[in-house]
Protein backbone atom coordinates (compact mmCIF):
# COMPACT_ATOMS: atom_id res chain seq x y z
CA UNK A 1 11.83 -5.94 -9.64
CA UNK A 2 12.87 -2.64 -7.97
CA UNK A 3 16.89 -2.25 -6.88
CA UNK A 4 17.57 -0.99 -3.20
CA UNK A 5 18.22 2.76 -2.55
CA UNK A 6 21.93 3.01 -2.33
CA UNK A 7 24.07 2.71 0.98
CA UNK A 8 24.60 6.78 0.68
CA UNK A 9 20.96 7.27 0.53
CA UNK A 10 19.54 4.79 2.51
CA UNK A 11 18.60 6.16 5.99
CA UNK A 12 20.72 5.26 8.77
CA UNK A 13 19.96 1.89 10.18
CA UNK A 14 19.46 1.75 14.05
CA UNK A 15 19.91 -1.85 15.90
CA UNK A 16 17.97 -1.97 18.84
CA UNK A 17 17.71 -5.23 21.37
CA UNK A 18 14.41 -6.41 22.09
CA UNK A 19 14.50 -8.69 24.76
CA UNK A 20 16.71 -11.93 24.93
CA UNK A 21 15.95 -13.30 21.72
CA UNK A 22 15.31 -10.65 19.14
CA UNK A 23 17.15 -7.45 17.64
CA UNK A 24 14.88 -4.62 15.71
CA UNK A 25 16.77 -2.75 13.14
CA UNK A 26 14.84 0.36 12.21
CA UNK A 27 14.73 2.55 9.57
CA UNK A 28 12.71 5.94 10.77
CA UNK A 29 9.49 6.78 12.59
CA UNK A 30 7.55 7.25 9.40
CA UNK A 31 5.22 5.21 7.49
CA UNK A 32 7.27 5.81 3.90
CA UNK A 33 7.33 3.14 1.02
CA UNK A 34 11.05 4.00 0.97
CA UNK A 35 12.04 3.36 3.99
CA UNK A 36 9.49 -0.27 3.77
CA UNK A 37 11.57 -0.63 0.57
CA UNK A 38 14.97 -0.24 2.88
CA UNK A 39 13.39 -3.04 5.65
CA UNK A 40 12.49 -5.53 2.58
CA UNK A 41 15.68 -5.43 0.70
CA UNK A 42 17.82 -5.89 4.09
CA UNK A 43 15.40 -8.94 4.75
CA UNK A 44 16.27 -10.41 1.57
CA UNK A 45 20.18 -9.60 1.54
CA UNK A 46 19.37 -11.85 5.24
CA UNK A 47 17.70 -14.86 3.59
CA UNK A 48 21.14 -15.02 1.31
CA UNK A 49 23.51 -15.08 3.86
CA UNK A 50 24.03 -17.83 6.76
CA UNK A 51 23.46 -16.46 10.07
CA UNK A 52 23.74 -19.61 12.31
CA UNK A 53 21.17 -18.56 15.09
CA UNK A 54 18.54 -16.40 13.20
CA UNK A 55 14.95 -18.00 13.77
CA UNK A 56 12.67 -15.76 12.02
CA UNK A 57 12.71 -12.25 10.38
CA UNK A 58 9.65 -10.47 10.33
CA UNK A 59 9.03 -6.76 8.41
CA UNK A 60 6.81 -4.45 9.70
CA UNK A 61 6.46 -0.41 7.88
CA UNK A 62 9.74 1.13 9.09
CA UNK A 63 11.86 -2.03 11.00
CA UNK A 64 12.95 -5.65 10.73
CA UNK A 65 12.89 -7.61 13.89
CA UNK A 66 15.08 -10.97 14.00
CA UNK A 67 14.81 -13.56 16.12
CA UNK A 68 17.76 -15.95 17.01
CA UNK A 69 19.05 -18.49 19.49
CA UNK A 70 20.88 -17.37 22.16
CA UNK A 71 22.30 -20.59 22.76
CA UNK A 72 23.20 -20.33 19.26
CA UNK A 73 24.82 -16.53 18.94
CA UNK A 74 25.28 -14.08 21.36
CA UNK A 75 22.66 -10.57 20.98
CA UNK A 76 26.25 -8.45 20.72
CA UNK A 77 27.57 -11.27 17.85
CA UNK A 78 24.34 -11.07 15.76
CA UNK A 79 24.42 -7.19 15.79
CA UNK A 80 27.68 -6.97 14.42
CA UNK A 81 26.50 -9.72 11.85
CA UNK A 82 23.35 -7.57 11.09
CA UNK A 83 25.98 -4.68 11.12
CA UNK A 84 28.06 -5.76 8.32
CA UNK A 85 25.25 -7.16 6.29
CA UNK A 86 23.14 -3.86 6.34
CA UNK A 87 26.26 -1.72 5.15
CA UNK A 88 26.88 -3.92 1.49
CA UNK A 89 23.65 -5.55 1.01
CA UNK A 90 23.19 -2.93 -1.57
CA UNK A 91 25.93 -3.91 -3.51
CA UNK A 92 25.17 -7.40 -3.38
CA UNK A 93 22.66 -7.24 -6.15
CA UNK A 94 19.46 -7.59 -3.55
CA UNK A 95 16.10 -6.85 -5.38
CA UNK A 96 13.03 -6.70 -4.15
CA UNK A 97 10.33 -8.81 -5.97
CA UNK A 98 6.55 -7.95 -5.82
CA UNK A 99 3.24 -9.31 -6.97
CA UNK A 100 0.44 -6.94 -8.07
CA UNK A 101 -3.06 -8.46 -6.93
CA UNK A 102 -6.85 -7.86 -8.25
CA UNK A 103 -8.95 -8.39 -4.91
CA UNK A 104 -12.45 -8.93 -5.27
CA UNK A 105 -14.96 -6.64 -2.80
CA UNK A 106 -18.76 -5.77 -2.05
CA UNK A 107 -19.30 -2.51 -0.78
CA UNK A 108 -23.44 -3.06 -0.91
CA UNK A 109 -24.98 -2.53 2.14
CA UNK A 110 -24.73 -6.02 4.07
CA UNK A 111 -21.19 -5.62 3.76
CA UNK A 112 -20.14 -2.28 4.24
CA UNK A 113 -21.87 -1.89 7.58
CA UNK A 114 -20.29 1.12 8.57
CA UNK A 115 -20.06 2.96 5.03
CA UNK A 116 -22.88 5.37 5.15
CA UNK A 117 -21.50 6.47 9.28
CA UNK A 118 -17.77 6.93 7.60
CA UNK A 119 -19.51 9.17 4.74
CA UNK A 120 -21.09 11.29 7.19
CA UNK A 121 -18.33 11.63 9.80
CA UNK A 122 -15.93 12.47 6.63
CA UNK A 123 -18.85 14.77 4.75
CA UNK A 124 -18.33 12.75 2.05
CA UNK A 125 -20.84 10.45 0.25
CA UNK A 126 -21.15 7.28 0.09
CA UNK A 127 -20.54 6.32 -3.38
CA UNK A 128 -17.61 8.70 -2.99
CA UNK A 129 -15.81 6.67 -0.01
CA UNK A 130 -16.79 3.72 -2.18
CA UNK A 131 -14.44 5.31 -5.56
CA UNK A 132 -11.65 6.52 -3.56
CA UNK A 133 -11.29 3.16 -1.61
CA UNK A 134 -11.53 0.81 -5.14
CA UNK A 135 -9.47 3.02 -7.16
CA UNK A 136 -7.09 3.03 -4.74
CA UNK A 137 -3.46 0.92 -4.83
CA UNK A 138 -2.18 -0.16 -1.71
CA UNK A 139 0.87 -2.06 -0.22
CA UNK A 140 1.00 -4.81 2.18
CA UNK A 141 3.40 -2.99 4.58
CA UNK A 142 3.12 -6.22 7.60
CA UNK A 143 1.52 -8.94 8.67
CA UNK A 144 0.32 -8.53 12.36
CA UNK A 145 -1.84 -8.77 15.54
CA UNK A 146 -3.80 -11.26 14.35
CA UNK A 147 -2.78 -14.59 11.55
CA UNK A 148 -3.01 -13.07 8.14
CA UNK A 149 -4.08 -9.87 9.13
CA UNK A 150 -2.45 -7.50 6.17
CA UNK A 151 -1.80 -3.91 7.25
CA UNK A 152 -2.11 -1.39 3.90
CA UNK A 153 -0.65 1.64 3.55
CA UNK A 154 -1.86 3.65 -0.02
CA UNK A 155 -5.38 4.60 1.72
CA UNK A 156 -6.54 8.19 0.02
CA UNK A 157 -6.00 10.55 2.75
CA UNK A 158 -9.61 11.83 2.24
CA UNK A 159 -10.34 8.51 3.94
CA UNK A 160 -8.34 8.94 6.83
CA UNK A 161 -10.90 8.64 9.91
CA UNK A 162 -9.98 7.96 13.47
CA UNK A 163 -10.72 4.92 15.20
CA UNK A 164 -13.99 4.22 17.68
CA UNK A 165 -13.62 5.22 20.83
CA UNK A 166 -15.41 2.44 21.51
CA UNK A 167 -15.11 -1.16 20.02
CA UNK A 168 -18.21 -2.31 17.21
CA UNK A 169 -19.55 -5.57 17.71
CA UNK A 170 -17.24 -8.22 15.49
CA UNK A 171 -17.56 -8.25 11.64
CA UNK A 172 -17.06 -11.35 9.63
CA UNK A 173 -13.72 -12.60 7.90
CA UNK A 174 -12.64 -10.96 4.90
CA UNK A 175 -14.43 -7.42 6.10
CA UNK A 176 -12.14 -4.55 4.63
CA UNK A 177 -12.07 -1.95 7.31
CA UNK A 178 -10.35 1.47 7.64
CA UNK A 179 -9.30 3.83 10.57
CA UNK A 180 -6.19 6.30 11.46
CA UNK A 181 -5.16 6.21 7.51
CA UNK A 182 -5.04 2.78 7.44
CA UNK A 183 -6.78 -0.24 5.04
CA UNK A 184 -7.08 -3.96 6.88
CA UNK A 185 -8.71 -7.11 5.36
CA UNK A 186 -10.39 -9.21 8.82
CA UNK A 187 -9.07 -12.93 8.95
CA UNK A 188 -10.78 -13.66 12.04
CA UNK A 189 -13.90 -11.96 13.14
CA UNK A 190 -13.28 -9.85 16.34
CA UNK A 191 -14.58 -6.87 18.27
CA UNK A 192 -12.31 -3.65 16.40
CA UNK A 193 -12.63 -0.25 16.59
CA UNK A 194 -12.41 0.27 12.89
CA UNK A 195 -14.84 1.11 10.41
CA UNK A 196 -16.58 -1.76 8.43
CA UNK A 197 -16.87 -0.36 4.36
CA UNK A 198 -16.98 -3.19 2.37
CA UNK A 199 -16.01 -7.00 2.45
CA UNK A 200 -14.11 -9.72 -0.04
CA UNK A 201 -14.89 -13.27 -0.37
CA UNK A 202 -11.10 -14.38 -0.21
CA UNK A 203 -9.69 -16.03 2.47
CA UNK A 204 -6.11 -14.16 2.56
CA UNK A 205 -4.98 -16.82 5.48
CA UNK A 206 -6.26 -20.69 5.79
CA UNK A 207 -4.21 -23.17 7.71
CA UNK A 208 -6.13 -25.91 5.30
CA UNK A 209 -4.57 -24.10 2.27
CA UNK A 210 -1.51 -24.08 1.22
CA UNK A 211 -0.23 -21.46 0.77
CA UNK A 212 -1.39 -20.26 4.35
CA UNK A 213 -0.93 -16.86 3.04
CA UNK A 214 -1.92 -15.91 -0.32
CA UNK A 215 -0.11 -12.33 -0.55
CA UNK A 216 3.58 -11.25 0.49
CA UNK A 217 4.49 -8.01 2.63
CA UNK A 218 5.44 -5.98 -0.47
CA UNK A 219 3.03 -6.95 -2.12
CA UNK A 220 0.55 -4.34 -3.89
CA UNK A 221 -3.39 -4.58 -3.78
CA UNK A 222 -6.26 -3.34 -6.20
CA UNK A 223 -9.68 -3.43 -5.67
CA UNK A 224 -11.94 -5.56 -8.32
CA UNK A 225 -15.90 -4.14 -7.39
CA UNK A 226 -18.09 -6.82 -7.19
CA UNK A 227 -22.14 -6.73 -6.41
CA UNK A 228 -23.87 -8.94 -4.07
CA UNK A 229 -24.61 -11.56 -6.71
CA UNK A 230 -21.25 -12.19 -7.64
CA UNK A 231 -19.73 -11.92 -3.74
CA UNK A 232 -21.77 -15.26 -3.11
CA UNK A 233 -20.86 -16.92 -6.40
CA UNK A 234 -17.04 -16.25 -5.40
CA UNK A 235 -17.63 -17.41 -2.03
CA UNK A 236 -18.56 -20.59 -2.67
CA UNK A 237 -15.52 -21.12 -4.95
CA UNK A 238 -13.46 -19.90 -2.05
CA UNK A 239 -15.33 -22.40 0.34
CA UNK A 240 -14.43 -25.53 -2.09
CA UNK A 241 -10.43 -24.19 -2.19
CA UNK A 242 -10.16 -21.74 -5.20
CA UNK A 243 -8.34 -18.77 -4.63
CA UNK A 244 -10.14 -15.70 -6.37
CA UNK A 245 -7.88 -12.98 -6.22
CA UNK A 246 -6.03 -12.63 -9.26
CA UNK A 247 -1.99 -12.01 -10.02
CA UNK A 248 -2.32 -8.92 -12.67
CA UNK A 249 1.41 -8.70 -13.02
């Protein structure tokens, strides 16, 4: 469990409408773990107070957008709500609570399409984008774009690549890709102009699972590095229901 900052060094929160049905409060322009930290504790100090009119809440690295019901409450009423709960959440006794996951991925060649083009463009080798991608610890910082697709900060900034000018042809689910300092896990296979390294057997969103969603935003990530051999043996526990990445908190 890790306590908020304090109200005199939190950042200043800003409260911005966004359209009819939605207020963003935002923290900064920066992709910081503190200021994530700031936008998860002020979610929770939400979920423990009774806003009649708030639909959904969703995090994102440096803002919380809430929907409501206009019919419901006014966009001028629910900013003075989210107004009065952002100043003393902090003294409220909000914590934030966070799982630590083991996440199993293959970075041989027929899934890590891309690695050996990322090793050159960086001057790096492959085996060494391999290391500094599994030894790595990331956070979930949102959920976004696409179901289940988990943004991750925490990516070495010796990995930090930009993206394709042009799009690569879609990778599978569950590819682990990386562009413009960023980590993603695919749920869907699409076109993307990010870089293919490595992919997981997990399904980290199912609609025929419950949960849908195996991990939380705040949640933390390690990598367990599996061979070939053992990506097909988890992937058919995966296809009869098993979930296969491990809590190691």
């Amino acid at each position: 469990m890790t306590a908020p900052t304090s109200a005199a060094k939190r950042p200043k929160a800003k409260f911005l409408p966004a359209g009819e049905c939605a207020v963003v409060v935002e923290y900064g322009r920066t992709v910081d773990p503190a200021l994530h930290d700031q936008v998860l504790a002020l979610d929770s100090a939400l979920a423990t107070v009774a806003i009649q009119g708030i639909t959904e809440t969703v995090p994102t690295y440096r803002s919380l957008m809430v929907h409501f019901d206009p019919v419901r409450i006014s966009q001028a009423e629910l900013i003075l709500h989210l107004q009065t709960v952002e100043a003393n959440f902090s003294s409220a006794g909000t914590a934030l609570s966070r799982s630590r996951w083991s996440v199993p991925i293959c970075y041989d060649s027929d899934c890590a399409e891309d690695l050996v083009e990322v090793a050159e463009k960086l001057g790096l080798s492959p085996d060494r984008v391999v290391s500094l991608h599994s030894e790595a610890v990331f956070r979930i910082y949102m959920y976004g774009f696409a179901p289940g697709y988990a943004y991750l900060g925490g990516l070495p900034p010796e990995l930090n690549i930009s993206r394709r000018l042009a799009p690569r042809p879609a990778p599978p689910y569950g590819s682990v890709v990386i562009a413009g300092g960023q980590a993603l896990i695919f749920t869907i296979s699409m076109p993307t102009g990010w870089y293919v390294i490595g992919r997981t057997p997990e399904r980290l969103f199912d609609l025929n699972r419950t949960p849908n969603f195996i991990f939380q935003v705040g949640d933390e990530l390690m990598i367990e590095r599996i061979d070939r051999a053992r990506f097909d043996v988890l992937a058919r526990e995966v296809e009869s229901g098993r979930i296969v990445a491990r809590r190691v908190d």
